[in-house]
N, C-alpha and C. Protein backbone atom coordinates (compact mmCIF):
# COMPACT_ATOMS: atom_id res chain seq x y z
N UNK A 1 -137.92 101.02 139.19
CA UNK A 1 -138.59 101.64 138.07
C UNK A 1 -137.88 102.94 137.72
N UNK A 2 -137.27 103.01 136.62
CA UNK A 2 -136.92 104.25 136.06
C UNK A 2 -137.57 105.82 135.76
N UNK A 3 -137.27 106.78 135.50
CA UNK A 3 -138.41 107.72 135.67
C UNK A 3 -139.60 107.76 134.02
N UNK A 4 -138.53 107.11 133.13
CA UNK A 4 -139.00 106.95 131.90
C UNK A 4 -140.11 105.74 132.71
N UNK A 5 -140.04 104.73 133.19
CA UNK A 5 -141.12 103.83 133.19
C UNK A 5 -142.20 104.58 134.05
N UNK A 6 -142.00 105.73 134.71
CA UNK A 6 -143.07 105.94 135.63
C UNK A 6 -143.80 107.25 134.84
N UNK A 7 -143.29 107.76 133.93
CA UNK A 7 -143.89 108.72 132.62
C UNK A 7 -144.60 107.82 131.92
N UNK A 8 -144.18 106.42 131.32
CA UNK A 8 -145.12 105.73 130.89
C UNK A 8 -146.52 105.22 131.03
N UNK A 9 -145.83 104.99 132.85
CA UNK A 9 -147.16 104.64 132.92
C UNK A 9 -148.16 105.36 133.38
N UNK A 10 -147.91 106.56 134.06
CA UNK A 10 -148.80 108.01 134.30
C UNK A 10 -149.42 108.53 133.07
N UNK A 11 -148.49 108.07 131.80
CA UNK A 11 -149.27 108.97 130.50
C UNK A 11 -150.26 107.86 130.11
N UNK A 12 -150.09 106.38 130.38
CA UNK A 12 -150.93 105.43 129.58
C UNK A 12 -152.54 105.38 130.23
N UNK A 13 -151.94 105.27 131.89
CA UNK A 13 -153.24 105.19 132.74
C UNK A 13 -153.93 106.30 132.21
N UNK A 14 -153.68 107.28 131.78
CA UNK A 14 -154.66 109.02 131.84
C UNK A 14 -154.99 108.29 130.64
N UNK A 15 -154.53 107.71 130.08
CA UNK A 15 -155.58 107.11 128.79
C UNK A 15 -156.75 106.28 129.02
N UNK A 16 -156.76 105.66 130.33
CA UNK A 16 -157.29 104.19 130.36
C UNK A 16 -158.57 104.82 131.35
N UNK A 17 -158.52 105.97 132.02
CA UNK A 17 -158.83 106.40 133.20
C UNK A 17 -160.58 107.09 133.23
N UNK A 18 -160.44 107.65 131.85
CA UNK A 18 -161.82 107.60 131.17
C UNK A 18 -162.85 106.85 130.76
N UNK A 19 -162.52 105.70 130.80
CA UNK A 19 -163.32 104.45 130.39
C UNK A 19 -162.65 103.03 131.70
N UNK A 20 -162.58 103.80 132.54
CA UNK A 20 -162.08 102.97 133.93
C UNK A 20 -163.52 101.42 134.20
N UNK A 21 -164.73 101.93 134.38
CA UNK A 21 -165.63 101.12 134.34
C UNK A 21 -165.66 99.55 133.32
N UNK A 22 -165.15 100.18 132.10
CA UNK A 22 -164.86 99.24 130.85
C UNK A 22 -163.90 98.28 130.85
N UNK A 23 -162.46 99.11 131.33
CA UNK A 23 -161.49 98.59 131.70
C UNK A 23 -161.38 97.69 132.17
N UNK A 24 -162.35 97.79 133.68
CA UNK A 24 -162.19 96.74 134.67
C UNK A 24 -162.99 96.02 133.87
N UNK A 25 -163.93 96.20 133.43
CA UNK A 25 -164.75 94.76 133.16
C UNK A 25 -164.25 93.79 132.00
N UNK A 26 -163.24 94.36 131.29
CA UNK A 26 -162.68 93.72 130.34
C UNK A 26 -161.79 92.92 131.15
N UNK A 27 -160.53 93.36 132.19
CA UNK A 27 -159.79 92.94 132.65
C UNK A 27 -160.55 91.75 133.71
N UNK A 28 -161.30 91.91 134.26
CA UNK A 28 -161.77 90.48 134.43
C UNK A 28 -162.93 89.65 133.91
N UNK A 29 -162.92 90.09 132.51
CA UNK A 29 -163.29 88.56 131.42
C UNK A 29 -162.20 88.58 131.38
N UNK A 30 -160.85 89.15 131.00
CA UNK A 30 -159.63 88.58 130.83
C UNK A 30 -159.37 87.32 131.42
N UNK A 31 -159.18 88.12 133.12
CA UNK A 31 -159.02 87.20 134.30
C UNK A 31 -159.84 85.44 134.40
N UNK A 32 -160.59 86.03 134.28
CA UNK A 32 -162.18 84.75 134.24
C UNK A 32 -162.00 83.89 133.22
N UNK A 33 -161.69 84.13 131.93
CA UNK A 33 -161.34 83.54 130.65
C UNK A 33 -160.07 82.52 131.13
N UNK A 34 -158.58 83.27 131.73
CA UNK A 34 -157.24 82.90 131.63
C UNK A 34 -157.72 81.90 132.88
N UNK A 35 -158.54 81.81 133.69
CA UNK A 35 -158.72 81.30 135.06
C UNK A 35 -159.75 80.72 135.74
N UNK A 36 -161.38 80.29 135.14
CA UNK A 36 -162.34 80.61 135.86
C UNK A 36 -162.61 80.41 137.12
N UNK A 37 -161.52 79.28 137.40
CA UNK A 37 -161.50 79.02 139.17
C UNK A 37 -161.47 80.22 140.13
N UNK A 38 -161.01 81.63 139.51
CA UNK A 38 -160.78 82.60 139.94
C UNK A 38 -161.70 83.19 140.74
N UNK A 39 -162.99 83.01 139.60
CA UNK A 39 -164.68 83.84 140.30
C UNK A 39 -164.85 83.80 141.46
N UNK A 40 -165.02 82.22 142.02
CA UNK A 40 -165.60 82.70 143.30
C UNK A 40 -164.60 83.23 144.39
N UNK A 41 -163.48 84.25 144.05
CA UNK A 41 -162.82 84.50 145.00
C UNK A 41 -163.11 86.34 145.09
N UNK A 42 -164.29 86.54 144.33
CA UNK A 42 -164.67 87.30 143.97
C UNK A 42 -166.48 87.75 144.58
N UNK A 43 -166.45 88.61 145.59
CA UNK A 43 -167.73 88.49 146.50
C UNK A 43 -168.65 89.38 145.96
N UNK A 44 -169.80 89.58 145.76
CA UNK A 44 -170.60 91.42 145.43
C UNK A 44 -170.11 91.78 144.07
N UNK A 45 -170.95 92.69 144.06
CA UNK A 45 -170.67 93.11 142.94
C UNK A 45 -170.00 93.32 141.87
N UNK A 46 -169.73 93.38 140.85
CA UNK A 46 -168.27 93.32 139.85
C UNK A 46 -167.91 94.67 139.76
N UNK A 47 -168.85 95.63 139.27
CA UNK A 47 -169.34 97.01 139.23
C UNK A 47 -168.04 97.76 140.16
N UNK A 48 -168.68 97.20 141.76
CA UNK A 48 -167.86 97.76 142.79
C UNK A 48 -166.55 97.40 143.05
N UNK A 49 -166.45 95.35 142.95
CA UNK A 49 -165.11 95.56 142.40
C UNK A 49 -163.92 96.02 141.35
N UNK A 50 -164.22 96.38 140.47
CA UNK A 50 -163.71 97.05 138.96
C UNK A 50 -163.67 98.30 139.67
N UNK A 51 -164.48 99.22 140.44
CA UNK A 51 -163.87 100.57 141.02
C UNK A 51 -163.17 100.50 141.91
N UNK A 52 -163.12 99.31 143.12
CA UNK A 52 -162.04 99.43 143.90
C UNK A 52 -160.96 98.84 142.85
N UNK A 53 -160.53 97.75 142.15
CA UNK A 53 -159.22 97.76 141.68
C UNK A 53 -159.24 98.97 140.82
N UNK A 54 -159.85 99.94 140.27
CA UNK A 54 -158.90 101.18 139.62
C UNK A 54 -158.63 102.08 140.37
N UNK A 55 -159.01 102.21 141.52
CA UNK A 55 -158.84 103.26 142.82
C UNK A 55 -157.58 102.83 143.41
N UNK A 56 -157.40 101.26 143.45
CA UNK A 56 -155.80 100.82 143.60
C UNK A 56 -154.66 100.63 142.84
N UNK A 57 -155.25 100.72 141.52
CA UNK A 57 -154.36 101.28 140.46
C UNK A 57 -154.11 102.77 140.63
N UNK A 58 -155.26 103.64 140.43
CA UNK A 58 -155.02 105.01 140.70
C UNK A 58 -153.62 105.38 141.72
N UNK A 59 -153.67 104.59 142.96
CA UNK A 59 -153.12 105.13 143.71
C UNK A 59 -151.76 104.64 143.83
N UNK A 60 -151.85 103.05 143.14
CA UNK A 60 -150.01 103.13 142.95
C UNK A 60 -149.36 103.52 142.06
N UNK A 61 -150.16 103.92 140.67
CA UNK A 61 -149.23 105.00 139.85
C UNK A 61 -149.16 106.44 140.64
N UNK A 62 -150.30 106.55 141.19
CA UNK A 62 -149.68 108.08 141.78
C UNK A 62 -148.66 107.76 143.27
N UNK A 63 -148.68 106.87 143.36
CA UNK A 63 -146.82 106.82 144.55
C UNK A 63 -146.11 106.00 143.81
N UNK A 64 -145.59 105.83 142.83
CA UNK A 64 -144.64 105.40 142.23
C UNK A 64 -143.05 106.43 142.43
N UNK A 65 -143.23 107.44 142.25
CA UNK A 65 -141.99 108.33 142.98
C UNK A 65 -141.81 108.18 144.57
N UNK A 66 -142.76 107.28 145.13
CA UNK A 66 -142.66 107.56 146.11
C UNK A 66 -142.44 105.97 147.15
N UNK A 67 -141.71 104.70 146.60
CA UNK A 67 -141.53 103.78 146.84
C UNK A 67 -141.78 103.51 148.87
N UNK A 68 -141.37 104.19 149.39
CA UNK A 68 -141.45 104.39 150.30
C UNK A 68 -142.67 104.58 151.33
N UNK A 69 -143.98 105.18 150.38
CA UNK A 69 -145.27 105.11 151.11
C UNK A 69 -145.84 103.91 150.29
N UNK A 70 -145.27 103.46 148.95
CA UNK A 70 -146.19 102.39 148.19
C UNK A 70 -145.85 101.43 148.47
N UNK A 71 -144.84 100.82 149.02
CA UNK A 71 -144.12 99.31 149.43
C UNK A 71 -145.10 98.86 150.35
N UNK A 72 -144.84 99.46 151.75
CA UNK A 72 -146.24 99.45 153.06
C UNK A 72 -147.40 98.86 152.66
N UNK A 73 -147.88 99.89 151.51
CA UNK A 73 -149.52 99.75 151.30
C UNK A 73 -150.05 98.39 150.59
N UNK A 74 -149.09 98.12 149.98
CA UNK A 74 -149.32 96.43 148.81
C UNK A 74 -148.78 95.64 149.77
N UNK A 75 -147.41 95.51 150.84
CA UNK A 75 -147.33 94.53 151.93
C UNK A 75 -149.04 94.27 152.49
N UNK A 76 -149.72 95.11 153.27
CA UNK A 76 -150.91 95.22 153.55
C UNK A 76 -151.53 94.85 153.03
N UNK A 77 -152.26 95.13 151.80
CA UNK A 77 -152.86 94.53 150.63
C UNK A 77 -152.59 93.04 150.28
N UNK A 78 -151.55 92.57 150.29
CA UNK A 78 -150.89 91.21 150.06
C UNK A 78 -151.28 90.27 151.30
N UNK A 79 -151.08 91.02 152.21
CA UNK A 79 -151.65 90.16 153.83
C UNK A 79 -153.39 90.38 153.77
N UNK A 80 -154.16 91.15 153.50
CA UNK A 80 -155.13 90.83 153.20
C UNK A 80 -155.96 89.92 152.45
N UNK A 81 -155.32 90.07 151.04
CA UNK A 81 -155.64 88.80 150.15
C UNK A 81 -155.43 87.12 150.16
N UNK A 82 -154.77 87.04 151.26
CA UNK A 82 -154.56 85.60 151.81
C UNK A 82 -155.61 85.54 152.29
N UNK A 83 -156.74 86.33 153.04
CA UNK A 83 -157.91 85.72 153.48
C UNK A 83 -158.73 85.46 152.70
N UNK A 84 -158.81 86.08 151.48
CA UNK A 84 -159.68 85.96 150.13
C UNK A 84 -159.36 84.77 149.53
N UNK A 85 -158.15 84.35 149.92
CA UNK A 85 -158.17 83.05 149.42
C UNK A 85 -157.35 83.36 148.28
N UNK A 86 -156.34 84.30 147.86
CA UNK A 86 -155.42 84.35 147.20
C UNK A 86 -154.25 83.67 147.25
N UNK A 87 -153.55 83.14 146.33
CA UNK A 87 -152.43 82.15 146.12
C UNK A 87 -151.29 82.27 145.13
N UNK A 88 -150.11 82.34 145.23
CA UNK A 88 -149.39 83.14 145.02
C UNK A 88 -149.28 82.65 143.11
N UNK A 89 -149.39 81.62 142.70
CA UNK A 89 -149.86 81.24 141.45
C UNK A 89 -151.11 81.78 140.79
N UNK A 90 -151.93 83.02 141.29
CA UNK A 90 -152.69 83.94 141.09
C UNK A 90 -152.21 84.72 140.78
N UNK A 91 -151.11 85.36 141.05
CA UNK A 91 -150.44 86.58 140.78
C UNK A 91 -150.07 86.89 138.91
N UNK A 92 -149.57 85.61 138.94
CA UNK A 92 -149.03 85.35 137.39
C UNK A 92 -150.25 84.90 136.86
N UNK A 93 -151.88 84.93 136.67
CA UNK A 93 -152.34 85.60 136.23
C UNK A 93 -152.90 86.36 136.09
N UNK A 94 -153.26 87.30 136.74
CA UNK A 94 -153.56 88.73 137.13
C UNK A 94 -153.09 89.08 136.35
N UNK A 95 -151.29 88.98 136.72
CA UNK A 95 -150.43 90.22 135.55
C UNK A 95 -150.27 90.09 133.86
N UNK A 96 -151.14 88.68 133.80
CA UNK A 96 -151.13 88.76 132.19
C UNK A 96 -152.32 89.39 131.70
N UNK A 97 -153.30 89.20 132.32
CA UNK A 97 -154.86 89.46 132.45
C UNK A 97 -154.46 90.87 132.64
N UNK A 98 -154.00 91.78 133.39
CA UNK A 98 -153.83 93.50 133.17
C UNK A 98 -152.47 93.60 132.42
N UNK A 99 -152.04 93.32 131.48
CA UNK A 99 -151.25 93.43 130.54
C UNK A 99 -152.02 93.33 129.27
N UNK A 100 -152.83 91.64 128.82
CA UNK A 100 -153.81 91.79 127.83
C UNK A 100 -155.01 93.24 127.85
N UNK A 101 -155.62 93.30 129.23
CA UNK A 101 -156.27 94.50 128.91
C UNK A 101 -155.94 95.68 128.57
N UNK A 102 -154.73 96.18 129.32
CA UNK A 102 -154.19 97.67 128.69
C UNK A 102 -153.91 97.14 127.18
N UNK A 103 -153.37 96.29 126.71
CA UNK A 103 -153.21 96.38 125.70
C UNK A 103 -154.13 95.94 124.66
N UNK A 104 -155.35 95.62 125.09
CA UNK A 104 -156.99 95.78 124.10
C UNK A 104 -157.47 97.47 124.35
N UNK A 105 -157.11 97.99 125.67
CA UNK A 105 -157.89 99.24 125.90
C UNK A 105 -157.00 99.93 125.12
N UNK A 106 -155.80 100.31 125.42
CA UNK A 106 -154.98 101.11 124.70
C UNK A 106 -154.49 100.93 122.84
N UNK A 107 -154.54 100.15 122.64
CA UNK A 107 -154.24 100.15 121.62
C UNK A 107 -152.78 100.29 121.30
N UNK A 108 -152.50 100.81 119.85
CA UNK A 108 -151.41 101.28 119.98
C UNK A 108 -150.36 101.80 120.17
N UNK A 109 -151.23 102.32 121.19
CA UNK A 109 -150.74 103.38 122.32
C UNK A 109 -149.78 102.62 123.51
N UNK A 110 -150.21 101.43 123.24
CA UNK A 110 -149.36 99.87 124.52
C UNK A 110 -147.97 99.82 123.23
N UNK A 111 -147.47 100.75 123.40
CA UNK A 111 -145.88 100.39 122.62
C UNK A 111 -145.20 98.99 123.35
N UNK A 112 -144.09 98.67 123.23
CA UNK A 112 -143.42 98.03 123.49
C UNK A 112 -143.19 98.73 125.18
N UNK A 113 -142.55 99.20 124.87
CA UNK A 113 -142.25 100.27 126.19
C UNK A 113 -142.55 100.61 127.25
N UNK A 114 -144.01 100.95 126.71
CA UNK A 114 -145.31 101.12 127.90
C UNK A 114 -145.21 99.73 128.15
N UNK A 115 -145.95 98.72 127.67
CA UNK A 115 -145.39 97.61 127.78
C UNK A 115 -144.51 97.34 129.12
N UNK A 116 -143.21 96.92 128.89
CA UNK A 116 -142.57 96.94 130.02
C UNK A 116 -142.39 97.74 131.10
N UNK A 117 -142.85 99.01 130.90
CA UNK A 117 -143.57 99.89 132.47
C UNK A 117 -144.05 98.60 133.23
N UNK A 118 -145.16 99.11 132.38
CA UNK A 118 -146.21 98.19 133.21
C UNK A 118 -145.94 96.29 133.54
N UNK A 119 -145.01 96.34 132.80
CA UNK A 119 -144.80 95.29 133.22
C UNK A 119 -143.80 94.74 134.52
N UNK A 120 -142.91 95.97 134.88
CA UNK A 120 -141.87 96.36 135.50
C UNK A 120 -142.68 96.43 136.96
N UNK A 121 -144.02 97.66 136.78
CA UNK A 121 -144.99 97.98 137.95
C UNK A 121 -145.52 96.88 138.34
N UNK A 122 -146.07 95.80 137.45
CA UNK A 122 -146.85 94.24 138.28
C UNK A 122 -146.10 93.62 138.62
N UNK A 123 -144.46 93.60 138.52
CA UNK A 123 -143.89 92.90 138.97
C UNK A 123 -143.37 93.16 140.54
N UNK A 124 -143.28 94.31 140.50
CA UNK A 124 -143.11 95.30 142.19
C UNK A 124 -144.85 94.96 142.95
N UNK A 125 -145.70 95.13 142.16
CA UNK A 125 -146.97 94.91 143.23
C UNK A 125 -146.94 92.97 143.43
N UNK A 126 -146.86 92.71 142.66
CA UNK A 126 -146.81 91.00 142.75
C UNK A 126 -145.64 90.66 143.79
N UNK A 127 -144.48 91.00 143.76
CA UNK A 127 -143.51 90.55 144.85
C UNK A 127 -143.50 91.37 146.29
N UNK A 128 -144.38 92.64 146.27
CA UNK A 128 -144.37 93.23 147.16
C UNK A 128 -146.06 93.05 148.28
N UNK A 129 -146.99 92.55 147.52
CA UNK A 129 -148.02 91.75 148.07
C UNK A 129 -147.75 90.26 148.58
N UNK A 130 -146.79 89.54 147.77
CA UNK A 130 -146.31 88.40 148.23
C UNK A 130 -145.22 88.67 149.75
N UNK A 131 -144.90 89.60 149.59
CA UNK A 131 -144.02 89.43 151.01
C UNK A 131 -144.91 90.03 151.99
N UNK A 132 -146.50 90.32 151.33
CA UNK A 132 -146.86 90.99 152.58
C UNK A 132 -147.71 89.66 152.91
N UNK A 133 -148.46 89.05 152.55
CA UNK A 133 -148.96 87.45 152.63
C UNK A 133 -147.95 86.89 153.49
N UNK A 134 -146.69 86.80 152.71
CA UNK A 134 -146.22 85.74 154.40
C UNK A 134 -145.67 86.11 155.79
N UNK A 135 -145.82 87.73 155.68
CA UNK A 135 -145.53 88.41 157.08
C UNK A 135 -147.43 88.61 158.04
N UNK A 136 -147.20 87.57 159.13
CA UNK A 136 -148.36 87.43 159.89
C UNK A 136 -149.07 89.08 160.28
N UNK A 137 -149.92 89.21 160.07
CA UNK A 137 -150.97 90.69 160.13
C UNK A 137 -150.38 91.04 161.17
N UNK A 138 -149.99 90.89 162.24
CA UNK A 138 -149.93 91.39 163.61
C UNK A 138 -148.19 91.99 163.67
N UNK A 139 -147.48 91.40 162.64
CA UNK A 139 -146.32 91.51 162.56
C UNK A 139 -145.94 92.56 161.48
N UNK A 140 -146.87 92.62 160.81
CA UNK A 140 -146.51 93.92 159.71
C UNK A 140 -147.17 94.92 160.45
N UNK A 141 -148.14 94.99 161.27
CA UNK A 141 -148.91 96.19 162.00
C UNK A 141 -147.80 96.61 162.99
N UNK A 142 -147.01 95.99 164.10
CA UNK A 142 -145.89 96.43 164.52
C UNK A 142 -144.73 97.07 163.73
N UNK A 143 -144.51 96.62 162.67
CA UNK A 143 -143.67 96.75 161.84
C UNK A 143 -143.83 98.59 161.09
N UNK A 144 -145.26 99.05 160.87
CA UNK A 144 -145.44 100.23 160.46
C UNK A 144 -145.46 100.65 161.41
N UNK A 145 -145.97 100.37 163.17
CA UNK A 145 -146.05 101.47 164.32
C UNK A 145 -144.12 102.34 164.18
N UNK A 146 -143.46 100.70 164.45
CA UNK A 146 -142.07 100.65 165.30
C UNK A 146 -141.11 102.30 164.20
């Protein structure tokens, strides 16, 4: 990611970040719409999930300069979601489903540009959760001690 893509997407999120509650809930009717097999992989509340995924958005635009503590954290994340029953043909739609939403939330504000930020960023969390899925839990936990 370039530093222009990581200005993009720091300036777009501070757009989106105010109406975070909305966001999420748009982004999964997105999801639900592009997928409905998706739901039941989805436990409790929606409410609570829509704040944990913007709290994990929050936090990989804010380590995006910092590839090095954010790689770790989505390996982890990626090995988690295999128990949820995530599958790697999930990924590709997720990332259209938070692409359509920034670009209903944002408006015209989703240039082209921003655009490929963000499109640049789901592609690093999508391949970097996928390699954490096929590294066995016990083997990525050695892997951050060593």
């Amino acid at each position: 990611m370039t530093p222009a893509d990581i200005t993009l997407i720091r300036s777009s999120f501070a757009l989106v970040q105010p109406i975070a509650p909305q966001a999420a809930a748009l982004f999964y009717d997105n999801l639900f719409a592009a997928d409905p097999q998706l739901r039941p992989l989805f436990q409790g509340s929606m409410a609570h999930q829509g704040e944990r995924l913007m709290t994990m958005i929050a936090s990989a635009v804010g380590l995006l300069d910092r590839p090095d503590a954010l790689l770790p954290v989505l390996r982890n994340l990626g090995a988690r979601h295999v128990g949820y029953g995530v599958l790697p043909r999930h990924y590709d739609t997720v990332g259209a489903a938070l692409l359509k939403t920034l670009g209903q939330g944002l408006g015209e504000a989703f240039t082209p540009a921003t655009h490929d930020a963000w499109a640049a960023l789901y592609g690093v969390v999508s391949r970097s959760m996928q390699e954490g899925a096929q590294t066995p839990p016990q083997l990525e936990r050695l892997a951050v001690v060593a």
